[in-house]
C-alpha atoms as a PDB file:
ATOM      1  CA  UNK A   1     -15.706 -53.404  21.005  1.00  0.00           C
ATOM      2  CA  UNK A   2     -14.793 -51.622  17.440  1.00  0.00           C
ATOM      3  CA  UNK A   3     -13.008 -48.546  17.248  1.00  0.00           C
ATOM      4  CA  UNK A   4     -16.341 -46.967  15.991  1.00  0.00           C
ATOM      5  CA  UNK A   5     -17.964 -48.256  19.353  1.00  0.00           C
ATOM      6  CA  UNK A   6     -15.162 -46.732  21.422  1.00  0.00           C
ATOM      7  CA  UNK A   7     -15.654 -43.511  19.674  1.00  0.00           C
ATOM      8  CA  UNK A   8     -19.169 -43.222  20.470  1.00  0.00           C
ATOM      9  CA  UNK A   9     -18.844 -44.014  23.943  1.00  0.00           C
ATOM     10  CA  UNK A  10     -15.955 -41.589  24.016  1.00  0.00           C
ATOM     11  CA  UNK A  11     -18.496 -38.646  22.484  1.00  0.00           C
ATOM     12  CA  UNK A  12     -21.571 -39.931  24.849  1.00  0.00           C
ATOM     13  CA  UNK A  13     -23.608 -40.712  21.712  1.00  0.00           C
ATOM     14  CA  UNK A  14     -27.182 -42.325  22.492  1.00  0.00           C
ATOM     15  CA  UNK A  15     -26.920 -44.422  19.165  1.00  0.00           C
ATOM     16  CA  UNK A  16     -24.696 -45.362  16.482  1.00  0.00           C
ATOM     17  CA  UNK A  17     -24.185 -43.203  13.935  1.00  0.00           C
ATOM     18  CA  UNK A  18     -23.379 -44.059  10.216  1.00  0.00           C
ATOM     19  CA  UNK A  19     -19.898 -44.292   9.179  1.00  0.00           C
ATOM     20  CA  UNK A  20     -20.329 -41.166   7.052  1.00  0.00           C
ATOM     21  CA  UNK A  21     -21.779 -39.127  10.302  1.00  0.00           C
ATOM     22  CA  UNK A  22     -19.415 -40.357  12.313  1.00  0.00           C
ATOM     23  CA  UNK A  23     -16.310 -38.717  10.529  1.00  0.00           C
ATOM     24  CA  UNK A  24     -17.944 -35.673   9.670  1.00  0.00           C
ATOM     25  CA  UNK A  25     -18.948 -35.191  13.969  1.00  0.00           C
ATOM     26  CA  UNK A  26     -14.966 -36.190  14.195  1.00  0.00           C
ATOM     27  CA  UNK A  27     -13.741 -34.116  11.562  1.00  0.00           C
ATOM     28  CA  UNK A  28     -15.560 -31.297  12.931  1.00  0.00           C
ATOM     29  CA  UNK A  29     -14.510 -31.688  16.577  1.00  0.00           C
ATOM     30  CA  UNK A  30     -10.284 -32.165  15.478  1.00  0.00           C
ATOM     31  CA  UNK A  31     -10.577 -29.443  13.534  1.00  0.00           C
ATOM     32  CA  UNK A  32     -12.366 -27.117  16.489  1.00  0.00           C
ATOM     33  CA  UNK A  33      -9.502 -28.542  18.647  1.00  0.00           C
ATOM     34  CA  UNK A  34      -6.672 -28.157  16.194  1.00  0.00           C
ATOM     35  CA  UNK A  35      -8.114 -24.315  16.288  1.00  0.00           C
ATOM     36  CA  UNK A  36      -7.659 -24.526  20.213  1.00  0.00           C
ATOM     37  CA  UNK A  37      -4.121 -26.167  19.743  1.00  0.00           C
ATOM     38  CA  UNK A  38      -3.019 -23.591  17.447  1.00  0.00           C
ATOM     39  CA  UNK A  39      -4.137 -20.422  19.567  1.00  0.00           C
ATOM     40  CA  UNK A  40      -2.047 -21.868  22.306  1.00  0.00           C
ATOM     41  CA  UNK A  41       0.986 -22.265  20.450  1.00  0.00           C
ATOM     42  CA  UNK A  42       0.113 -18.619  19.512  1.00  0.00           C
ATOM     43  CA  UNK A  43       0.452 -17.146  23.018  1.00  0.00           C
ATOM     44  CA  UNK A  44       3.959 -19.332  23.247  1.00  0.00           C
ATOM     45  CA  UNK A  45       4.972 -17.437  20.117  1.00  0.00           C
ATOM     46  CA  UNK A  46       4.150 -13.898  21.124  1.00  0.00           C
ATOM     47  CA  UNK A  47       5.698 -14.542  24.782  1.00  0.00           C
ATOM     48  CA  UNK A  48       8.938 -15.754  23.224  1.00  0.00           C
ATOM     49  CA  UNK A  49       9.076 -13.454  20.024  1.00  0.00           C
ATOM     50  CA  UNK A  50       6.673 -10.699  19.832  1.00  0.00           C
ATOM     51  CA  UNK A  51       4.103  -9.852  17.245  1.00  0.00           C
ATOM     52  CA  UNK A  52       7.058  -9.677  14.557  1.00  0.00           C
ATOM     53  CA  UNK A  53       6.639 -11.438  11.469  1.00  0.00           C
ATOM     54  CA  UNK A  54       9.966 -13.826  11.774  1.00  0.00           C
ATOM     55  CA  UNK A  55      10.934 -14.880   8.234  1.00  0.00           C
ATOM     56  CA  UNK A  56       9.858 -14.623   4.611  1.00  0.00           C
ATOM     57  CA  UNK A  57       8.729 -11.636   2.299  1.00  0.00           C
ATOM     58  CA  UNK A  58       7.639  -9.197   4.840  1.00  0.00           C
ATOM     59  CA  UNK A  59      10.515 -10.756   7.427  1.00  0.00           C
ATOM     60  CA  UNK A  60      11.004  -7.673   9.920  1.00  0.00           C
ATOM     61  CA  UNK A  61       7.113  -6.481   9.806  1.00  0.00           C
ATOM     62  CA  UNK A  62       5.350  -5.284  13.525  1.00  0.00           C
ATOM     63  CA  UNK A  63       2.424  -7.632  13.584  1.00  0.00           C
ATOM     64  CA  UNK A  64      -0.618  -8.051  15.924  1.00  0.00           C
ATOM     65  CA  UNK A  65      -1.438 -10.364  18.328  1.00  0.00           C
ATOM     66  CA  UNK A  66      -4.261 -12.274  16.340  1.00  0.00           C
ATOM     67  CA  UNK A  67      -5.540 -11.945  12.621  1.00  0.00           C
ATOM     68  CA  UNK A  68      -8.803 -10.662  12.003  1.00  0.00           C
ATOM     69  CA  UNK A  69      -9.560 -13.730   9.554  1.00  0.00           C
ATOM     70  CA  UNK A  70      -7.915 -17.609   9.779  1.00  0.00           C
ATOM     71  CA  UNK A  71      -4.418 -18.596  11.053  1.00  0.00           C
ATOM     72  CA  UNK A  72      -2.354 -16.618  12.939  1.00  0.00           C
ATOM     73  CA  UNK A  73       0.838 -18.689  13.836  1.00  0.00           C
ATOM     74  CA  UNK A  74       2.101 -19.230  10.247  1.00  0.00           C
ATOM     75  CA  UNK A  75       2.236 -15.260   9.397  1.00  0.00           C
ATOM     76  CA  UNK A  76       3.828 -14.730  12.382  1.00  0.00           C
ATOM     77  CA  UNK A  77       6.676 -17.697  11.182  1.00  0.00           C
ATOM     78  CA  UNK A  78       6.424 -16.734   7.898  1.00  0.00           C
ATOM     79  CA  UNK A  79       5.378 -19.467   5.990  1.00  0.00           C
ATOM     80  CA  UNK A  80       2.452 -18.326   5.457  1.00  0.00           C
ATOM     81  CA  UNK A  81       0.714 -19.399   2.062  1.00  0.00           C
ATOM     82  CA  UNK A  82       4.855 -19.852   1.427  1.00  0.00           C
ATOM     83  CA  UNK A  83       4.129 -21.361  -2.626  1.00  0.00           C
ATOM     84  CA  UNK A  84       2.503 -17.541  -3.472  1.00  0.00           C
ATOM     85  CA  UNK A  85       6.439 -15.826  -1.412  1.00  0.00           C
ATOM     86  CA  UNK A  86       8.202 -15.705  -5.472  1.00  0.00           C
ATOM     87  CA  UNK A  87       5.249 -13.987  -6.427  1.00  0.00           C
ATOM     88  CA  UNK A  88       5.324 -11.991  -3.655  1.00  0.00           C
ATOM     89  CA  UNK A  89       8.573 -10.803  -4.376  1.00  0.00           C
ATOM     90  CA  UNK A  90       7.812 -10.139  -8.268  1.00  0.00           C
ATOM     91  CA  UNK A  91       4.906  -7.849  -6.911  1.00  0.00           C
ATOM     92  CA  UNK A  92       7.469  -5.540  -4.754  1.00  0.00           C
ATOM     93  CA  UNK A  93      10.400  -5.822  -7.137  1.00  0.00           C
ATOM     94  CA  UNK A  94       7.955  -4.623 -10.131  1.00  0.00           C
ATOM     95  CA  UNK A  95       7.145  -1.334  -9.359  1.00  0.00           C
ATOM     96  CA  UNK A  96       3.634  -1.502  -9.370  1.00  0.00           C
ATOM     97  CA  UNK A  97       1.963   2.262  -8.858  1.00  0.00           C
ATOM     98  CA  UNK A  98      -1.544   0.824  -7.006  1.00  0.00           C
ATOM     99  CA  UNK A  99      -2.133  -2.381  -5.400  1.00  0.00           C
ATOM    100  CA  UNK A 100      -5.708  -3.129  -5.198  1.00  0.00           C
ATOM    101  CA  UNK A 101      -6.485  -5.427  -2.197  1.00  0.00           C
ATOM    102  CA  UNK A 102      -9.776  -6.889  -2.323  1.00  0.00           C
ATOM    103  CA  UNK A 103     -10.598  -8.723   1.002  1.00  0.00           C
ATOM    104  CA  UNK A 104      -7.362  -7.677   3.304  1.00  0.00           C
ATOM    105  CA  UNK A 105      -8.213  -8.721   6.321  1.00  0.00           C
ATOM    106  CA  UNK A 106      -5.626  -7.366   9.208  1.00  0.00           C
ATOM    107  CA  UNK A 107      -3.757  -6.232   6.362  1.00  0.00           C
ATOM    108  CA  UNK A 108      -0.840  -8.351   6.009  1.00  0.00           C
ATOM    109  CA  UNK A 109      -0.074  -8.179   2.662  1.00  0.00           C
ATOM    110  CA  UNK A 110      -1.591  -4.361   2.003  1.00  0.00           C
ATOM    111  CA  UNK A 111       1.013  -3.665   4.983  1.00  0.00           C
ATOM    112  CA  UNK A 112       3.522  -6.014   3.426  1.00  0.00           C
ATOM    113  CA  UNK A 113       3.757  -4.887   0.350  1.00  0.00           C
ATOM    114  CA  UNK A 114       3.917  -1.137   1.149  1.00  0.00           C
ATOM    115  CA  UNK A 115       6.921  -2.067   3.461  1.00  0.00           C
ATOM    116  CA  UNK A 116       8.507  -3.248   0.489  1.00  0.00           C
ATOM    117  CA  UNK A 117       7.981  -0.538  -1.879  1.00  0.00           C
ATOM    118  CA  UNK A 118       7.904   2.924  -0.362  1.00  0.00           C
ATOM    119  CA  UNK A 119       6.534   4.198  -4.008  1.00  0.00           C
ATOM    120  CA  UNK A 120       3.322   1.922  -3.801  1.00  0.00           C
ATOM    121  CA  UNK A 121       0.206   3.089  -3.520  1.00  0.00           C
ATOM    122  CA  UNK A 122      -2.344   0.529  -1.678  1.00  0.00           C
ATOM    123  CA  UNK A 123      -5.924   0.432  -2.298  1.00  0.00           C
ATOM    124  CA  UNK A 124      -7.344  -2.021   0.994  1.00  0.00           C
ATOM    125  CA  UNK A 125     -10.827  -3.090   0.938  1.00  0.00           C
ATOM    126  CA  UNK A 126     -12.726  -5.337   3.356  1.00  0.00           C
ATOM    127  CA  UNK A 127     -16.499  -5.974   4.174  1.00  0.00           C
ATOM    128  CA  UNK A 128     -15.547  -6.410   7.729  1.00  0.00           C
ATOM    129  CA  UNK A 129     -15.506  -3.209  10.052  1.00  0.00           C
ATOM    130  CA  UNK A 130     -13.071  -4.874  12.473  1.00  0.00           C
ATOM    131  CA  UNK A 131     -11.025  -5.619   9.430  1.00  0.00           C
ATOM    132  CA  UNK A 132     -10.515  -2.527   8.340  1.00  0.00           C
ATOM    133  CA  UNK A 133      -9.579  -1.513  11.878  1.00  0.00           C
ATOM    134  CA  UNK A 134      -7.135  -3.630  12.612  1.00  0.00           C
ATOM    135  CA  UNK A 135      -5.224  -2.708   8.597  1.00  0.00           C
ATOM    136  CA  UNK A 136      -5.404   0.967   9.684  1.00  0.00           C
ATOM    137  CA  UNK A 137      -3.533   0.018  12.726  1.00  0.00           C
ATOM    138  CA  UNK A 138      -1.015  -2.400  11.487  1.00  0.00           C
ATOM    139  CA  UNK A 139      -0.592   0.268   8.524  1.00  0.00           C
ATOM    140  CA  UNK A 140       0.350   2.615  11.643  1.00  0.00           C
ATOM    141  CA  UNK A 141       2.497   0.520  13.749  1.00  0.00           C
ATOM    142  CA  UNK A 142       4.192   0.112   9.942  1.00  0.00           C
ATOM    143  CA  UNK A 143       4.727   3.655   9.622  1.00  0.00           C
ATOM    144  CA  UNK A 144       3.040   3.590   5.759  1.00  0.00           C
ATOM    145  CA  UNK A 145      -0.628   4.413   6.924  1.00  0.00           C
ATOM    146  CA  UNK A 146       0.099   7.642   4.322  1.00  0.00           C
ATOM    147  CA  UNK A 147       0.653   4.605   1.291  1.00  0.00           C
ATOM    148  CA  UNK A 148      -3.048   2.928   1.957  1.00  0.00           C
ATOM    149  CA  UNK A 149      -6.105   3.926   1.260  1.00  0.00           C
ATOM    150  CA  UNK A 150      -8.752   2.025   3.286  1.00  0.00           C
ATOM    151  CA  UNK A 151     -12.636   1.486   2.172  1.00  0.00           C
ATOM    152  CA  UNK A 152     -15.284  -1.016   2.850  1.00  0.00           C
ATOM    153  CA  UNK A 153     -16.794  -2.579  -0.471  1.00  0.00           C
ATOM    154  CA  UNK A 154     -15.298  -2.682  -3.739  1.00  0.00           C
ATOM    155  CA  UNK A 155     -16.408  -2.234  -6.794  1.00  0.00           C
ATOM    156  CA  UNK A 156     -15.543  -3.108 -10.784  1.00  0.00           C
ATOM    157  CA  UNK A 157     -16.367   0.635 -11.855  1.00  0.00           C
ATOM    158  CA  UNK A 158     -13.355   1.799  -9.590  1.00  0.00           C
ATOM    159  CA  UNK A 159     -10.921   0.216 -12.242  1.00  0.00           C
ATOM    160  CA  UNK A 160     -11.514   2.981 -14.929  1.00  0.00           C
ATOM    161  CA  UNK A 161      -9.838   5.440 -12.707  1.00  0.00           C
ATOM    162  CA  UNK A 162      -6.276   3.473 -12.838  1.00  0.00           C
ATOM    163  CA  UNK A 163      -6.278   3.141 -16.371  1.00  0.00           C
ATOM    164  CA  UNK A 164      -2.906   4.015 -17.821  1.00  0.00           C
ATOM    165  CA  UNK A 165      -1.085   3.042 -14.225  1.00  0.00           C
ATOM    166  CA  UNK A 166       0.845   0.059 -13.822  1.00  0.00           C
ATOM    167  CA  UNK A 167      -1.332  -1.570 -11.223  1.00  0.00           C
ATOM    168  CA  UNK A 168      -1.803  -5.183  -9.395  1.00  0.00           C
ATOM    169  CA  UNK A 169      -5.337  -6.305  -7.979  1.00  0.00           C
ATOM    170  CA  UNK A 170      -4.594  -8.657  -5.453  1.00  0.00           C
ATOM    171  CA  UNK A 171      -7.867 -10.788  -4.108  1.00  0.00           C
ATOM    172  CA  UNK A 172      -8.998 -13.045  -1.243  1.00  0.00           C
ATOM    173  CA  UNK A 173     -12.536 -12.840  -1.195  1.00  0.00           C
ATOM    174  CA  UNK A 174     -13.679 -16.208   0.240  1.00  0.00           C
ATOM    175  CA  UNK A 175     -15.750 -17.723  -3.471  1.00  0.00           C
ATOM    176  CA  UNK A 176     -17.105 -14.712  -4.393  1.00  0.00           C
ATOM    177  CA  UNK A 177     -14.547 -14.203  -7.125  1.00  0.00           C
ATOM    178  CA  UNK A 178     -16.535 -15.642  -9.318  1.00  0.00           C
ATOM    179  CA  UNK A 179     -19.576 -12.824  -8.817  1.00  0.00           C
ATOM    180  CA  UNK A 180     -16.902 -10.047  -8.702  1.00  0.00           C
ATOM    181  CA  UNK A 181     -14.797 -10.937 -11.831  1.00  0.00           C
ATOM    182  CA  UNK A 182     -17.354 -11.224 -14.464  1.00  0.00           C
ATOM    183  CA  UNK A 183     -16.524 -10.845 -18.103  1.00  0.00           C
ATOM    184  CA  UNK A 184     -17.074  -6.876 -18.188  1.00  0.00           C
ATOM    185  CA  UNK A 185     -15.092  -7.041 -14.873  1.00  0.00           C
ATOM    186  CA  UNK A 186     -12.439  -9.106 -16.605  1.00  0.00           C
ATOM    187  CA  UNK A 187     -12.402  -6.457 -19.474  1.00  0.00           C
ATOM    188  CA  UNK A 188     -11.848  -3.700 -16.966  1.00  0.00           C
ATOM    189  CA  UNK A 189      -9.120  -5.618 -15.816  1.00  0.00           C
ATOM    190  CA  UNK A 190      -7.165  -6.578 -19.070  1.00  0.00           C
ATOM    191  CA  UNK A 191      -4.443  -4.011 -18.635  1.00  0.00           C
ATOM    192  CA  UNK A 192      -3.778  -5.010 -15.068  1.00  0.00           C
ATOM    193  CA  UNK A 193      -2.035  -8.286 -13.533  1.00  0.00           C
ATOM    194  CA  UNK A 194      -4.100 -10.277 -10.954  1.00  0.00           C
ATOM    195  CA  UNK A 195      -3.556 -12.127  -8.228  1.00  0.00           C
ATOM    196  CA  UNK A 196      -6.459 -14.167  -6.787  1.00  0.00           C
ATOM    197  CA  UNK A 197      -7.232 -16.771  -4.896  1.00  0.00           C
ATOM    198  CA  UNK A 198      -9.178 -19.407  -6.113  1.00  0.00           C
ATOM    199  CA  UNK A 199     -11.676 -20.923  -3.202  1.00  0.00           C
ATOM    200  CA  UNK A 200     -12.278 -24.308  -5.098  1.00  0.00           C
ATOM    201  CA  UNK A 201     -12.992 -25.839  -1.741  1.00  0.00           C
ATOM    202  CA  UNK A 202     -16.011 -23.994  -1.121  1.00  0.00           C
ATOM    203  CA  UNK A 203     -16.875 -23.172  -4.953  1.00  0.00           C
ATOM    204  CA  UNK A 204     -16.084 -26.154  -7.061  1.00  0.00           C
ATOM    205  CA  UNK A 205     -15.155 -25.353 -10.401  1.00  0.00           C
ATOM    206  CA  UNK A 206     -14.501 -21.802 -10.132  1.00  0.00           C
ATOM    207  CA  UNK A 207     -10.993 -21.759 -10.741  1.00  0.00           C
ATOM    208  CA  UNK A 208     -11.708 -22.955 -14.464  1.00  0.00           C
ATOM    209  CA  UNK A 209     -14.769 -20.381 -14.958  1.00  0.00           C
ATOM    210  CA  UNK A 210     -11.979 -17.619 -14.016  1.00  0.00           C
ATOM    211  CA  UNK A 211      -9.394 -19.193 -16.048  1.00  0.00           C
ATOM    212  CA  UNK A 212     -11.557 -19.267 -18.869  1.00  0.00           C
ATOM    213  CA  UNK A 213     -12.941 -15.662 -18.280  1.00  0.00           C
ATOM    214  CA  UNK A 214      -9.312 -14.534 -18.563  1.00  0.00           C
ATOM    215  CA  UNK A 215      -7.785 -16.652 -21.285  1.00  0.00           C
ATOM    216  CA  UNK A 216      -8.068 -14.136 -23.744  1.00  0.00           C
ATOM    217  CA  UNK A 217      -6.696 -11.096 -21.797  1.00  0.00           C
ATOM    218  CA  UNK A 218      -4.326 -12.736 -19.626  1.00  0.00           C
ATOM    219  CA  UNK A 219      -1.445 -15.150 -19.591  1.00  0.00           C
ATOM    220  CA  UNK A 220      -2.196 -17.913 -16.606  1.00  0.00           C
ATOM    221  CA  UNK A 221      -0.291 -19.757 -14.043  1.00  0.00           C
ATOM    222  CA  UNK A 222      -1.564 -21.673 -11.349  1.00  0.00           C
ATOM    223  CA  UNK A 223      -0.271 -22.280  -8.209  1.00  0.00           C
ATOM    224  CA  UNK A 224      -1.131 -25.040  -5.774  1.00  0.00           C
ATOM    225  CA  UNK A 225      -0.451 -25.244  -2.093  1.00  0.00           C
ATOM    226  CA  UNK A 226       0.075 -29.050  -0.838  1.00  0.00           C
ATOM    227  CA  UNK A 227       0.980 -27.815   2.660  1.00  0.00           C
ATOM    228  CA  UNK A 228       4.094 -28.432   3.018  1.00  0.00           C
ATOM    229  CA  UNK A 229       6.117 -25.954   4.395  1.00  0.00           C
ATOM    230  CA  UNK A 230      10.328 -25.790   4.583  1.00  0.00           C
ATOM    231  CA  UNK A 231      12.414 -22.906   6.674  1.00  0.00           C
ATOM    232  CA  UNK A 232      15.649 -21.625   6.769  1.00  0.00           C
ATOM    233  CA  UNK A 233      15.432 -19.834  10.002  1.00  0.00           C
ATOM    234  CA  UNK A 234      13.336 -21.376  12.737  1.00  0.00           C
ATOM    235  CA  UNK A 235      14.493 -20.651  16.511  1.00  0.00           C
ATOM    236  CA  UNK A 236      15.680 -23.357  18.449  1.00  0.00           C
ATOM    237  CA  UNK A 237      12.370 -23.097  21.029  1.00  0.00           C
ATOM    238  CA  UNK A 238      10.155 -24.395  17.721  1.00  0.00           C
ATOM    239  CA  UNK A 239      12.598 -27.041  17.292  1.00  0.00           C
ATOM    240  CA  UNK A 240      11.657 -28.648  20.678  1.00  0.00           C
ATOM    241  CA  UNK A 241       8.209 -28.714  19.980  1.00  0.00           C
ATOM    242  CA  UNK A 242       6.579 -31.959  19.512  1.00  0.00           C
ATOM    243  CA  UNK A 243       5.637 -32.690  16.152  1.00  0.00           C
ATOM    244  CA  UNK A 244       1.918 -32.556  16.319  1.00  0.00           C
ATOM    245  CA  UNK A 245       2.500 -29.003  17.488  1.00  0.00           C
ATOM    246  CA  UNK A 246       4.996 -28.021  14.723  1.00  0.00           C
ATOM    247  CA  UNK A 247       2.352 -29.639  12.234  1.00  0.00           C
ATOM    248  CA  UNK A 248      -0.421 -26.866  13.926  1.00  0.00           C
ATOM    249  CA  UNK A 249       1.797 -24.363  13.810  1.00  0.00           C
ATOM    250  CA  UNK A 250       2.019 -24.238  10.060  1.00  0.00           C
ATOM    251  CA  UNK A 251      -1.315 -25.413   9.266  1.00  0.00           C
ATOM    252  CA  UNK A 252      -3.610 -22.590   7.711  1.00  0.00           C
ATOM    253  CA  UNK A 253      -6.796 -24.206   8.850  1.00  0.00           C
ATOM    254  CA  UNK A 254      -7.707 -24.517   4.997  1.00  0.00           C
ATOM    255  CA  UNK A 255     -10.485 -27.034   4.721  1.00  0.00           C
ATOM    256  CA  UNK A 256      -9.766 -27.914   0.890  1.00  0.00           C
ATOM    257  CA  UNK A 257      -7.889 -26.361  -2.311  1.00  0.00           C
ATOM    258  CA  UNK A 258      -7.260 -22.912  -2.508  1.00  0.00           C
ATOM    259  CA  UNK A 259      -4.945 -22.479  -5.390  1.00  0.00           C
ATOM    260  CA  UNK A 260      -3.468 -18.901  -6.631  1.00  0.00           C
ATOM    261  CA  UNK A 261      -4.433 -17.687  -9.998  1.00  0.00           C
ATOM    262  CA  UNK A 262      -1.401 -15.650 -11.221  1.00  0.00           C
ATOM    263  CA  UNK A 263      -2.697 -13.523 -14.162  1.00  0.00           C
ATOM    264  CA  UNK A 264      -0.420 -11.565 -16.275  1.00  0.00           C
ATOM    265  CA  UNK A 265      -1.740  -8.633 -18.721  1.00  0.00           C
ATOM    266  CA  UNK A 266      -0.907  -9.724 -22.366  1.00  0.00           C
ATOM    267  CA  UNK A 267      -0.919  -5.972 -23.027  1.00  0.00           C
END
């Protein structure tokens, strides 16, 4: 019997599927159970440490027990999205006046960054209701609910009003960029730096449109993630996991590239 044939018998399949079914039915299912996998090793984490972000730039921050969007475990580590962490620490050593978050979930970076700079002002936005919920709250736990400002849908015509302010928009908007940072958007936006993230696994080709949309305003660096993750403070507990675990435990359940576009004002 081939592997194939073992698998099918394994899933209780009535006929053979073709090769190409096959792995997408298996890709599917490892990923549901990687999910499953990783929640567990959540609960370990919050029994043995709390909901306190362990390590990296927002190392010390009250968290919550699950994230309102996608992983959970590697915030709570630390490692989370850990190529974008220099970056994060230009953004709170810059002095920005307003931070405009556009999709911010739970709010762990509109909470992050006004940890790290008391003088911020953060502008959180999020389509989801339960989103913005849980921000308000982590903003609270935080102690800098009075730094963020929290509203549902944003919109380009907002940016006149921070005109003259040294401001950051900071984005995570699962491939809508492309519909939200249009050319007249982009020319709203020339006297700001940008952060976004580019969701080239479920838009293909949109991190060139937006690269080429800000040439002319903006200097441009890319950042890639290839997953791999390194630590400098891990407690011993994580250390006796076994390695399919520790593999979970930083995976960000990404299901292709999602590189950063870094944009700096030329202005």
């Amino acid at each position: 019997m081939t592997l194939n044939e073992k698998v099918v018998n394994m899933l209780g399949l009535e006929q053979q599927p073709t090769e190409a079914d096959l792995a997408t039915l298996l890709n599917g299912k490892l990923r549901l159970l990687s999910k499953w996998r990783s929640a567990l090793i959540q609960n370990t984490i919050l029994q043995k440490e709390g909901a306190t972000v362990s390590d990296g730039p927002f190392k010390g921050m009250r968290f919550i027990d699950s994230s309102a969007e996608g992983c959970h475990v590697a915030k709570l580590i630390g490692c989370y999205e850990q190529p974008l962490h220099k970056i994060v620490d230009e953004i709170t050593a810059k002095g920005y006046e307003n931070v405009i978050n556009i999709g911010c979930a739970e709010g762990y970076y509109a909470v992050g960054i006004a940890l790290k700079n008391s003088n911020v002002k953060v502008h959180a936005y999020d389509l989801d209701e339960n989103a913005r919920k849980s921000c308000a709250s982590l903003a609270e736990k935080n102690g800098v609910k009075d730094q963020i400002q929290i509203g549902a849908e944003f919109s380009a015509s907002e940016l006149i009003q921070y005109r003259g302010s040294k401001t950051l928009i900071f984005c995570d908007i699962e491939g809508a960029e492309q519909g939200l940072f249009t050319p007249e958007t982009v020319e709203l936006s020339r006297h700001f730096d940008l952060v976004i993230e580019s969701h080239e696994c479920l838009v293909p080709g949109i991190t060139d449109t937006l690269k080429t949309r800000f040439s002319k305003t903006h200097v441009i660096q890319q950042i890639d993630d290839d997953g791999m993750r390194s630590f400098n403070n891990l407690p011993n507990w994580f250390s006796a996991l076994n390695h399919l675990d520790q593999l979970l435990a930083v995976w960000e359940w990404r299901s292709g590239p999602t590189p950063w576009l870094v944009l700096r004002s030329k202005l």
